[in-house]
Protein backbone atom coordinates (compact mmCIF):
# COMPACT_ATOMS: atom_id res chain seq x y z
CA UNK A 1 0.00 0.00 0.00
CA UNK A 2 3.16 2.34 1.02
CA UNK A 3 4.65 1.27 -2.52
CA UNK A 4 1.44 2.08 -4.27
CA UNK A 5 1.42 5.79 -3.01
CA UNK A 6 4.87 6.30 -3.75
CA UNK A 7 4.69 5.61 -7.76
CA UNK A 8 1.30 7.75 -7.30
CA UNK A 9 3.42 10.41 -5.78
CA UNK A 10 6.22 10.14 -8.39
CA UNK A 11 3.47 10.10 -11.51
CA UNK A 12 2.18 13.43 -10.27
CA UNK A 13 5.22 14.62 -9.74
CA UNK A 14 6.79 14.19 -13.36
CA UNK A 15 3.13 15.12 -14.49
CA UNK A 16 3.46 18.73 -12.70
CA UNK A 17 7.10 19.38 -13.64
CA UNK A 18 6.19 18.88 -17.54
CA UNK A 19 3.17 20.75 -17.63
CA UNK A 20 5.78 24.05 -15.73
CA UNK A 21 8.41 23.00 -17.99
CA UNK A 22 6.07 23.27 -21.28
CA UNK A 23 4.68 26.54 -20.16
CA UNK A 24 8.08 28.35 -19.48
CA UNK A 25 9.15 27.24 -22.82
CA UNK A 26 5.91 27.57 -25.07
CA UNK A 27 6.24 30.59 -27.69
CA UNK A 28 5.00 34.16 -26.53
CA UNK A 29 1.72 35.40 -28.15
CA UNK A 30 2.58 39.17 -30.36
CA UNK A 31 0.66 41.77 -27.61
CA UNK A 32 -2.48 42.98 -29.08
CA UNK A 33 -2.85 46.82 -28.48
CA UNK A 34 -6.42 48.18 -27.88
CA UNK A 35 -8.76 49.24 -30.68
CA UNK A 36 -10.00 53.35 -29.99
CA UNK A 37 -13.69 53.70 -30.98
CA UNK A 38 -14.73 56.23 -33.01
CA UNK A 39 -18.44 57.83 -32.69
CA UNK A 40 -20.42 59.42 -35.70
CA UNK A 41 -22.45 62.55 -34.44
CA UNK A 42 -24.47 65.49 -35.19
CA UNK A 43 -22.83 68.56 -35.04
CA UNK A 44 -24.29 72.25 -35.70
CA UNK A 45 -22.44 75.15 -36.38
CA UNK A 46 -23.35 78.56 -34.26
CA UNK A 47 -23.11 82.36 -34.70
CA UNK A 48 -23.20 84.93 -32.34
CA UNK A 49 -26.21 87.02 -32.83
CA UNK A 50 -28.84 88.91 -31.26
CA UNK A 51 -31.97 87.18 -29.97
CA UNK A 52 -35.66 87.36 -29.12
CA UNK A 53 -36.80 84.24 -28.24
CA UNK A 54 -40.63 83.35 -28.14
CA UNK A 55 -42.45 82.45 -24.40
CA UNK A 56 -44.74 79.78 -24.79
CA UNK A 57 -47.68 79.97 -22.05
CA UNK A 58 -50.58 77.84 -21.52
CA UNK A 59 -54.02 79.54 -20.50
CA UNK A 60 -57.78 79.54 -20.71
CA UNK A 61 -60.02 81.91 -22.26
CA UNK A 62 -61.51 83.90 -20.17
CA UNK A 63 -64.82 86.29 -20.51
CA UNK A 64 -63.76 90.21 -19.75
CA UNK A 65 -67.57 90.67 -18.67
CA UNK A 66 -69.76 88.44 -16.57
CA UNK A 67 -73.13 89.04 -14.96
CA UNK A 68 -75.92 87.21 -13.08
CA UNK A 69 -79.36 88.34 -14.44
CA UNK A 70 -81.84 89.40 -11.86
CA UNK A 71 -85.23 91.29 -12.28
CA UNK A 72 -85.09 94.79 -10.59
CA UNK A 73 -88.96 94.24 -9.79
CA UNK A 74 -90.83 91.46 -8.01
CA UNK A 75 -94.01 90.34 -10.36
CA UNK A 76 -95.36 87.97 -12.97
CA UNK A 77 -93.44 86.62 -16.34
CA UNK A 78 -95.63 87.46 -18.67
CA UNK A 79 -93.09 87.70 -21.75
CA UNK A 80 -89.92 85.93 -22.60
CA UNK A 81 -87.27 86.91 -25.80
CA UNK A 82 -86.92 84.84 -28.91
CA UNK A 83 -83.16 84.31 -27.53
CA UNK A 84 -83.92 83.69 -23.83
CA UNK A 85 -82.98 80.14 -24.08
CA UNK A 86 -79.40 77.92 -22.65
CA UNK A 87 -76.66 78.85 -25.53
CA UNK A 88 -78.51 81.78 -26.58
CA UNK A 89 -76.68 84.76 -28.50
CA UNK A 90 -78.06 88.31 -27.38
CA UNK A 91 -77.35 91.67 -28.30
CA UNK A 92 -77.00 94.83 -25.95
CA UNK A 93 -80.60 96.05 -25.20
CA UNK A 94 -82.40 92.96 -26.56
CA UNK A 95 -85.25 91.68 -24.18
CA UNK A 96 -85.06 88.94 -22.58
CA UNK A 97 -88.09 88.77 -19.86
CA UNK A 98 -91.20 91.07 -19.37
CA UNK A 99 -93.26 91.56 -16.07
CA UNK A 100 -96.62 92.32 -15.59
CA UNK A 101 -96.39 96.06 -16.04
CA UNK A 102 -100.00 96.86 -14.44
CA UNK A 103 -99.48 97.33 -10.85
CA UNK A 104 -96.43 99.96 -11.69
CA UNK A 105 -98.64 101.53 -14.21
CA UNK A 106 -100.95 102.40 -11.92
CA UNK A 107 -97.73 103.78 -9.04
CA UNK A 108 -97.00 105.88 -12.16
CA UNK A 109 -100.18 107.30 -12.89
CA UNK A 110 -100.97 107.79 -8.71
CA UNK A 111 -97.61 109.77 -8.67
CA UNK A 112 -98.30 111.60 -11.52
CA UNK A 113 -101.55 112.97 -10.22
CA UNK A 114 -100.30 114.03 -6.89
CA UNK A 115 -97.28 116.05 -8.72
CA UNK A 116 -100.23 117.70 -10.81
CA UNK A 117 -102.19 118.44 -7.64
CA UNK A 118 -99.10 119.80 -5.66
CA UNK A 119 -98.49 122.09 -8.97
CA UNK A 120 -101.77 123.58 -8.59
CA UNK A 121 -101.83 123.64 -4.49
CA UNK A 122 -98.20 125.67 -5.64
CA UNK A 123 -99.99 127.86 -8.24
CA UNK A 124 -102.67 128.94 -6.08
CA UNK A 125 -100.39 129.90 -3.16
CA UNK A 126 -98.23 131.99 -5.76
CA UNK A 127 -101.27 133.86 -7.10
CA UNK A 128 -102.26 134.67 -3.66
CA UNK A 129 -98.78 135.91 -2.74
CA UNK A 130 -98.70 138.30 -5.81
CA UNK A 131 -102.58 139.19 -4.34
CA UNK A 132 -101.15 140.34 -1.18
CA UNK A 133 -97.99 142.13 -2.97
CA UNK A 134 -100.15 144.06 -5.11
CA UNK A 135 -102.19 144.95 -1.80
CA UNK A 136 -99.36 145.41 0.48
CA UNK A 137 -98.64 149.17 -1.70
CA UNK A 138 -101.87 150.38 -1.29
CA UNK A 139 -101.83 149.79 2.34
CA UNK A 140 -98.31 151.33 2.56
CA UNK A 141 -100.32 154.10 1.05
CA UNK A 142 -103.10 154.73 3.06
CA UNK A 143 -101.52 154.04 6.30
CA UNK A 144 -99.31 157.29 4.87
CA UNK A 145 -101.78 159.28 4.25
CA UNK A 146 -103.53 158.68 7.83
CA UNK A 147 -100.69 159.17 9.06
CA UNK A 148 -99.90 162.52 7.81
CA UNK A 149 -103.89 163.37 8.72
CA UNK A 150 -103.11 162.51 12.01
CA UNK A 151 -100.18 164.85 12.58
CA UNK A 152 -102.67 167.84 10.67
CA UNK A 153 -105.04 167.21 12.97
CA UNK A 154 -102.85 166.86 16.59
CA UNK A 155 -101.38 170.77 14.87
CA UNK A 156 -104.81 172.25 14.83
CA UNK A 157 -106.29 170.25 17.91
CA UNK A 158 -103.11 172.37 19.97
CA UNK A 159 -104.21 175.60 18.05
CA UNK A 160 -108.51 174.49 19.29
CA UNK A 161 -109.48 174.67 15.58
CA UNK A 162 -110.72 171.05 15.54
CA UNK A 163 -112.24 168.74 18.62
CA UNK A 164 -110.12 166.40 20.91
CA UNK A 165 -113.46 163.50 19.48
CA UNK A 166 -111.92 164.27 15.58
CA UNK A 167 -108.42 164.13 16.75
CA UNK A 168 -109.33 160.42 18.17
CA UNK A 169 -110.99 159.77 14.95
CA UNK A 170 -108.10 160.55 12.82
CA UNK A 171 -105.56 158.49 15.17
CA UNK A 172 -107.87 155.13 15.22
CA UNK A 173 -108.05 155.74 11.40
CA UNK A 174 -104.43 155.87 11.08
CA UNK A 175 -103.85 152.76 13.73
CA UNK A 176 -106.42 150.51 11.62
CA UNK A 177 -104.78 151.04 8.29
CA UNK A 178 -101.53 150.27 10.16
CA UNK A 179 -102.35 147.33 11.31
CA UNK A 180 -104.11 146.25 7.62
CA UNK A 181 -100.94 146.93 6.26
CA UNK A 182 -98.54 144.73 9.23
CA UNK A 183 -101.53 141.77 8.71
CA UNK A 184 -101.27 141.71 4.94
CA UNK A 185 -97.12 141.48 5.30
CA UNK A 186 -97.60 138.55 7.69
CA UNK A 187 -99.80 136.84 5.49
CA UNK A 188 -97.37 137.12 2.61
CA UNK A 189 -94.71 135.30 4.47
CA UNK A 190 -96.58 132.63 5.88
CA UNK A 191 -98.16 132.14 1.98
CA UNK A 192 -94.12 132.45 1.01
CA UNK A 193 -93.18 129.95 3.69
CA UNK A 194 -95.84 127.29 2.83
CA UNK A 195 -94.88 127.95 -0.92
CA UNK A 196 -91.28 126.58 -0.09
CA UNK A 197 -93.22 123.53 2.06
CA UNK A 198 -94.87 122.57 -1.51
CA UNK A 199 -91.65 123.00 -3.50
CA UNK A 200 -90.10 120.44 -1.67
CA UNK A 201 -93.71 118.41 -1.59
CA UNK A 202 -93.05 118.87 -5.53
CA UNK A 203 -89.43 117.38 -5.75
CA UNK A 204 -90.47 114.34 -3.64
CA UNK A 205 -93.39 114.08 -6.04
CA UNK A 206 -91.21 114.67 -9.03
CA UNK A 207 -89.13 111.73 -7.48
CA UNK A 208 -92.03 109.38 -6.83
CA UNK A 209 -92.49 109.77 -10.37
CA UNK A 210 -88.89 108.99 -11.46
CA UNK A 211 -88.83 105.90 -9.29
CA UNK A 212 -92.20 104.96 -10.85
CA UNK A 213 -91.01 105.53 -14.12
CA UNK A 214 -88.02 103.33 -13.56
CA UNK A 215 -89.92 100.65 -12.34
CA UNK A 216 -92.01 100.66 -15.13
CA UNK A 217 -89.09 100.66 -17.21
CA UNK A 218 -87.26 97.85 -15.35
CA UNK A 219 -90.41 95.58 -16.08
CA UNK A 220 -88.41 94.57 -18.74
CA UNK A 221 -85.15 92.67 -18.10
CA UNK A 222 -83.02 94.01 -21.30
CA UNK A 223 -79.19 92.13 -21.99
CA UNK A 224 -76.79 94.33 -20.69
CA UNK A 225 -74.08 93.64 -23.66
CA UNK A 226 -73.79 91.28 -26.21
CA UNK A 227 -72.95 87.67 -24.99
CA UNK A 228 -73.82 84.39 -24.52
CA UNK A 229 -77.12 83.17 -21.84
CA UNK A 230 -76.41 79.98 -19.54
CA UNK A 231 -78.16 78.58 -16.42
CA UNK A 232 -81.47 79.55 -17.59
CA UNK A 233 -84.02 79.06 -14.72
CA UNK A 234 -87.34 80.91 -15.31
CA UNK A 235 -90.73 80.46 -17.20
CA UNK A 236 -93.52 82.44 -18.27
CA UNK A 237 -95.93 82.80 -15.54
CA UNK A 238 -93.57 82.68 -12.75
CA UNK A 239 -93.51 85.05 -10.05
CA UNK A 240 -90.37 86.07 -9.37
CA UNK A 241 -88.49 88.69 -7.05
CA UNK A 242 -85.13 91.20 -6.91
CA UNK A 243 -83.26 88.15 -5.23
CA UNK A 244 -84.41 85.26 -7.68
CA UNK A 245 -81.69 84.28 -10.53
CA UNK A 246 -83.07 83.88 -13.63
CA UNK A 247 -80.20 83.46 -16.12
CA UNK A 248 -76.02 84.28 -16.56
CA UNK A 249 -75.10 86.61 -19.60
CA UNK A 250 -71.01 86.12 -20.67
CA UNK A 251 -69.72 88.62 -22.66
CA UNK A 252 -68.56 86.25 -25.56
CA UNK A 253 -67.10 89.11 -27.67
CA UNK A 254 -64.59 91.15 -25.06
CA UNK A 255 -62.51 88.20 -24.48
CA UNK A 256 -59.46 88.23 -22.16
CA UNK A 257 -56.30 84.85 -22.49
CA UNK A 258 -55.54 84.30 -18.34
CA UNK A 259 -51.77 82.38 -18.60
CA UNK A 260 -49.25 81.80 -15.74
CA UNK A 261 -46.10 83.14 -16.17
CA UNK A 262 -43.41 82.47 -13.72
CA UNK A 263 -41.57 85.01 -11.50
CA UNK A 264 -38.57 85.09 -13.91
CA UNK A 265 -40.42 85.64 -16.96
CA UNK A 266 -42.36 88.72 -15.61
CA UNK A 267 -39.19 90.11 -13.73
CA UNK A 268 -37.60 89.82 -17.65
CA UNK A 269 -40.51 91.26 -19.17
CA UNK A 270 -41.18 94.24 -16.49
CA UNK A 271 -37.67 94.93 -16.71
CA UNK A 272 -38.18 96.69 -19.96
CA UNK A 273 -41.24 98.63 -18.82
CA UNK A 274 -44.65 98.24 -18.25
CA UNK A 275 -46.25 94.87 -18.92
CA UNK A 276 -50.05 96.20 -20.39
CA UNK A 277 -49.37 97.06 -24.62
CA UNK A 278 -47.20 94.22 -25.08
CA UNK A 279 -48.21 91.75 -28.13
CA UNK A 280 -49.43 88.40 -27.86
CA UNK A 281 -50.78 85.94 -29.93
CA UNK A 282 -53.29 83.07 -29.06
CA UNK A 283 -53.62 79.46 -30.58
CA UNK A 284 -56.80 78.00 -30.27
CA UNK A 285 -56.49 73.80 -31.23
CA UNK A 286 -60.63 73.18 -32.42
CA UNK A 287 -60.68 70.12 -32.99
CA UNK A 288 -58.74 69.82 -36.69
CA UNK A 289 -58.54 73.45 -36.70
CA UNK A 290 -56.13 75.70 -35.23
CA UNK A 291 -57.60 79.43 -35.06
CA UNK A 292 -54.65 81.95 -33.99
CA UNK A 293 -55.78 85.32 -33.13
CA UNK A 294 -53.68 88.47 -31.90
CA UNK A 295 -53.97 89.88 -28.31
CA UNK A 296 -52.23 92.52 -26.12
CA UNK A 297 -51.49 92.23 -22.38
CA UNK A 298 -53.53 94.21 -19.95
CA UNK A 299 -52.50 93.37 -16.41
CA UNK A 300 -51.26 91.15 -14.34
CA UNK A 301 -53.43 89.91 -10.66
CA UNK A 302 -52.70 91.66 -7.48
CA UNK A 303 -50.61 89.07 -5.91
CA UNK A 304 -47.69 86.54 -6.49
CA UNK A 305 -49.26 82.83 -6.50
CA UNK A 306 -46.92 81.07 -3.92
CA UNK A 307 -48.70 77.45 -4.65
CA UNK A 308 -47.20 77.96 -8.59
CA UNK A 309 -44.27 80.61 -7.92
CA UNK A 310 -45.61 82.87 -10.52
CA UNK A 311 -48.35 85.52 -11.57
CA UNK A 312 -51.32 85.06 -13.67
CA UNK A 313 -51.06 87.44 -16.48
CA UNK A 314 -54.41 88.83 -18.36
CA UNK A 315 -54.16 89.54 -22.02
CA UNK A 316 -57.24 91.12 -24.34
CA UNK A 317 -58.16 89.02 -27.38
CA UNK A 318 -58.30 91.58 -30.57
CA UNK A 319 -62.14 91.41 -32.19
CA UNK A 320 -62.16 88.97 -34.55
CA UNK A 321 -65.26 87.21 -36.16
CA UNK A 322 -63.99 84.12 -35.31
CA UNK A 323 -64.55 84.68 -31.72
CA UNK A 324 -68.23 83.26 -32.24
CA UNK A 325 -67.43 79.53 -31.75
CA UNK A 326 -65.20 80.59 -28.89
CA UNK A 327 -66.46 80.21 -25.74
CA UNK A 328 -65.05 80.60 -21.99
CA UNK A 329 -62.90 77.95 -20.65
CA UNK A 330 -61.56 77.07 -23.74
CA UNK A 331 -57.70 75.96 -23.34
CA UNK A 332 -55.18 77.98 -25.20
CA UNK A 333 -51.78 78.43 -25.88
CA UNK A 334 -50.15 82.02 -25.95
CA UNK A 335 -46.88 83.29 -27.38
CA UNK A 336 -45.50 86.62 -26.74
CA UNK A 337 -41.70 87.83 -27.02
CA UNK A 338 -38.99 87.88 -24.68
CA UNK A 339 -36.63 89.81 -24.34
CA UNK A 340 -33.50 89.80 -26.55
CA UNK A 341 -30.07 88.65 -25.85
CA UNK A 342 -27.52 90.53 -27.42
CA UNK A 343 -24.22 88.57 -28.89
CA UNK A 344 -25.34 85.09 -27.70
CA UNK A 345 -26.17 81.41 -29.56
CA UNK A 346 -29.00 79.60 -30.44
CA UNK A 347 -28.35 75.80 -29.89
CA UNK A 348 -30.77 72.96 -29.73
CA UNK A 349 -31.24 71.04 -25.69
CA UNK A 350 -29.66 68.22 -26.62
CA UNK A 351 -26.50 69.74 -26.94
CA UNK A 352 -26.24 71.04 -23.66
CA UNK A 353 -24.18 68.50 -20.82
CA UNK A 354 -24.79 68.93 -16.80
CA UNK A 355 -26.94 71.74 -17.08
CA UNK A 356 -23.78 74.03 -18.04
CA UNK A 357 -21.23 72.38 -20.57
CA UNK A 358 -21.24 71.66 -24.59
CA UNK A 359 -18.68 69.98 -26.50
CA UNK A 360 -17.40 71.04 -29.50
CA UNK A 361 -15.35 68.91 -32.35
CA UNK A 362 -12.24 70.17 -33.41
CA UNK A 363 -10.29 67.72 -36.26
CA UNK A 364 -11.94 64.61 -34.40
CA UNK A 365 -11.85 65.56 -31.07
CA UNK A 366 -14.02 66.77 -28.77
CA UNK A 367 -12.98 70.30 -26.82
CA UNK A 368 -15.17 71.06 -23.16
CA UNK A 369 -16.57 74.29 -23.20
CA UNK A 370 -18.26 76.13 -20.12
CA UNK A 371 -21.77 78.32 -20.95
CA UNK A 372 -24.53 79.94 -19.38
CA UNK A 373 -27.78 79.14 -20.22
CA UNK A 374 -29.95 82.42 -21.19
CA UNK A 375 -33.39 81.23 -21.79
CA UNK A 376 -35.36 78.92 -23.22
CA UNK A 377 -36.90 79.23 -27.18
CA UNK A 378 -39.00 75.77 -27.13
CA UNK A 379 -36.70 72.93 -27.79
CA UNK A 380 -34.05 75.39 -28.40
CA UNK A 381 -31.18 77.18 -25.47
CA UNK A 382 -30.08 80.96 -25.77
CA UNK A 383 -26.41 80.45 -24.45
CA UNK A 384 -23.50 82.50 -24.21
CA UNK A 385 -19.85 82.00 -22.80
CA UNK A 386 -16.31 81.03 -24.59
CA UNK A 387 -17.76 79.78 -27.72
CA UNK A 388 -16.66 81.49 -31.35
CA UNK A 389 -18.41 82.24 -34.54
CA UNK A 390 -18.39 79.04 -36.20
CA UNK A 391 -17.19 76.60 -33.72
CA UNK A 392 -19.25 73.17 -34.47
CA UNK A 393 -21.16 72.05 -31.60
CA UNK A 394 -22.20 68.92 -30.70
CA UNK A 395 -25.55 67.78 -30.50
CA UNK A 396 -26.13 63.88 -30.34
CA UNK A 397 -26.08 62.76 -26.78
CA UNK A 398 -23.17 60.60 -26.12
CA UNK A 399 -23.15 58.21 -22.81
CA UNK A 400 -19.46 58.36 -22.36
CA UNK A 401 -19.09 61.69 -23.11
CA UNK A 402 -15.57 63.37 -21.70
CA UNK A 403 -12.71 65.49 -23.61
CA UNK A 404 -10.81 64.12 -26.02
CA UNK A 405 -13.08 61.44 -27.64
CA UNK A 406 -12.78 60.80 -30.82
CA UNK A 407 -15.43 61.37 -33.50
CA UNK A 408 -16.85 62.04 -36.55
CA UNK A 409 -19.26 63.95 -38.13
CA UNK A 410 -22.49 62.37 -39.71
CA UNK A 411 -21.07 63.91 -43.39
CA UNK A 412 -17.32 61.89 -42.71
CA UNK A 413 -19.27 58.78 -41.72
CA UNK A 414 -21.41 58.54 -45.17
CA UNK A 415 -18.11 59.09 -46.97
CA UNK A 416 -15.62 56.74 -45.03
């Protein structure tokens, strides 16, 4: 068994000491040296230039005008319009409901009779007052004349030519046309004061029959601008009151675009001035057609939105007749211009590496370059930094990406 292991342990032996032997001696292999890929890519060529790019906004049409319809007067529908109806189109001053006039008829005509009889209450009072003017001259008169008698008589009553009895005579004469005279002034004020009591009885007549008027008027519920009705809720007979709602009018010709623009856009935009007169233009996607229509902003709301970090931004839709089919609510999409960048490039997103970095090929190579990103022109970048007129930019996305790599353009790889 010993002896059986040993020639074992001597076979294995000579075994391992050929197999070293034939490896030290076997004939070394020529070393291969790596292969350096190549990649084919899109390049573009830039020029410094001035630039305006385009904001692109989402929004909803919104109406300028909007009004809940009420009836200024509580009564009976006895009338409705021929457009009164959920969708219908109305013009300014059209009618839309009429209530049963008769009761306010009748306030009119009771008002206008009292203003007639407060005229005439006026006009008699006046005629008496010119009465009493008239008078108040002749008694002026008289009482003169007594008076003057009077002082005759006292003369020769001292000198005994006439009796102490005539002297009385002439004195209560005098006294009684004195006191005709003070009466008839008296009664001329009071008649003037009570003429002022019935001018101002007259202007609260004269109102009564304004407010009847009105509410005559206001029997009939008229559209107060052209628009659209929705939410109709009334019918003829009815009785309805000041509080009821009976339909909604939208203006559907004054139309206003509400977008969100963020607080970077409007800081760039308010930079250059005031945001109301700048152009806009809105895209409206109907269904297989695409209606574009010209607008200006007009203001922007009161307050920064925290929620969106941004301010919604109103802009008035120029009349157009193709405003008829649009309604409220309708999603939009509006374009307006930025504001240019002077001596920068226009490259496409793709091109642009960590946020801040292109890559540019020079004779096969690719050369880092460091650049600031301006704004943002759709799928397009506004850039600037140390980049020349010219230069070839990169702008197919490369995983392994660094300086240095080798490549080729999409032109040298159809020709190789």
């Amino acid at each position: 068994m010993v002896k059986q292991l040993f020639w074992v342990f001597v076979v294995l032996l000579i075994g391992g000491g050929g197999y070293f032997f034939l490896e030290r001696t076997k004939p070394n292999d020529p070393e291969r040296l790596p292969i350096e890929r190549e990649w084919a890519v899109d390049t573009t060529r830039v020029l410094r230039t001035d630039i305006q790019p385009t904001l692109n906004l989402s929004g909803k049409i919104v109406a300028a005008r909007e009004a809940d319809l009420r009836p200024f007067v509580e009564g009976r529908i006895i009338e409705i319009g021929n457009n009164f109806y959920e969708g219908g189109i109305v013009s300014r001053g059209e009618l839309l409901l009429a209530i049963d006039p008769i009761n306010f008829e009748s306030s009119l005509d009771d008002a206008k009779a009292a203003l007639l009889e407060n005229r005439s209450s006026r006009e008699e009072v006046l005629v008496q007052i010119r009465k009493n003017v008239a008078l108040s001259e002749s008694y002026k008169k008289q009482e003169e004349l007594r008076k003057l008698e009077l002082e005759r008589r006292v003369s020769l009553s001292g000198e005994g030519i006439i009796s102490k009895k005539a002297n009385d005579d002439s004195n209560i004469a005098y006294l009684s046309s004195r006191q005709i005279r003070i009466t008839n002034d008296y009664e001329t004020k009071r008649l003037k004061a009570k003429l002022k009591r019935l001018d101002a009885t007259i202007l609260r007549s004269e109102v009564r029959v304004d407010i009847a008027k009105r509410n005559l008027n206001e029997t009939l519920l008229k559209a107060p601008f052209d628009g659209v009705l929705t939410d109709i809720s009334i019918a003829i007979g009815k009785w309805v009151n000041t509080r009821d709602y009976v339909a909604q009018i939208i203006d559907n010709v004054n139309l206003e675009v509400l977008f969100h623009m963020s607080d970077e856009q409007y800081g760039r935009i308010t930079s250059l001035g005031k945001l109301a007169g700048r152009p806009a233009s809105v895209i409206w996607n109907s269904g297989i057609n695409s209606i574009k229509l010209e607008a200006t902003l007009n203001r922007a709301e009161g307050e920064f939105d925290a929620a969106s970090g941004g301010v919604w931004i109103y802009a008035s839709i120029h009349p157009n007749k193709k405003l008829k089919d649009l309604r409220p609510g309708a999603f939009v999409q509006t374009k307006t211009p930025d504001i240019v960048y002077s001596n920068s490039f226009r490259v496409i997103d793709t091109a642009i590496y960590s946020g801040d970095t292109v890559f540019l090929y020079n004779n096969g190579r690719l050369e880092e370059r460091v650049v600031k990103i301006l704004a943002r022109d759709g799928a397009h970048l506004i850039i600037t930094g140390n980049i020349q007129d010219g230069d070839l930019i990169v702008t197919t996305r490369i995983p392994e990406v660094a300086p240095g790599l080798k490549v080729r353009t999409n032109s040298e790889s159809s020709q190789s």
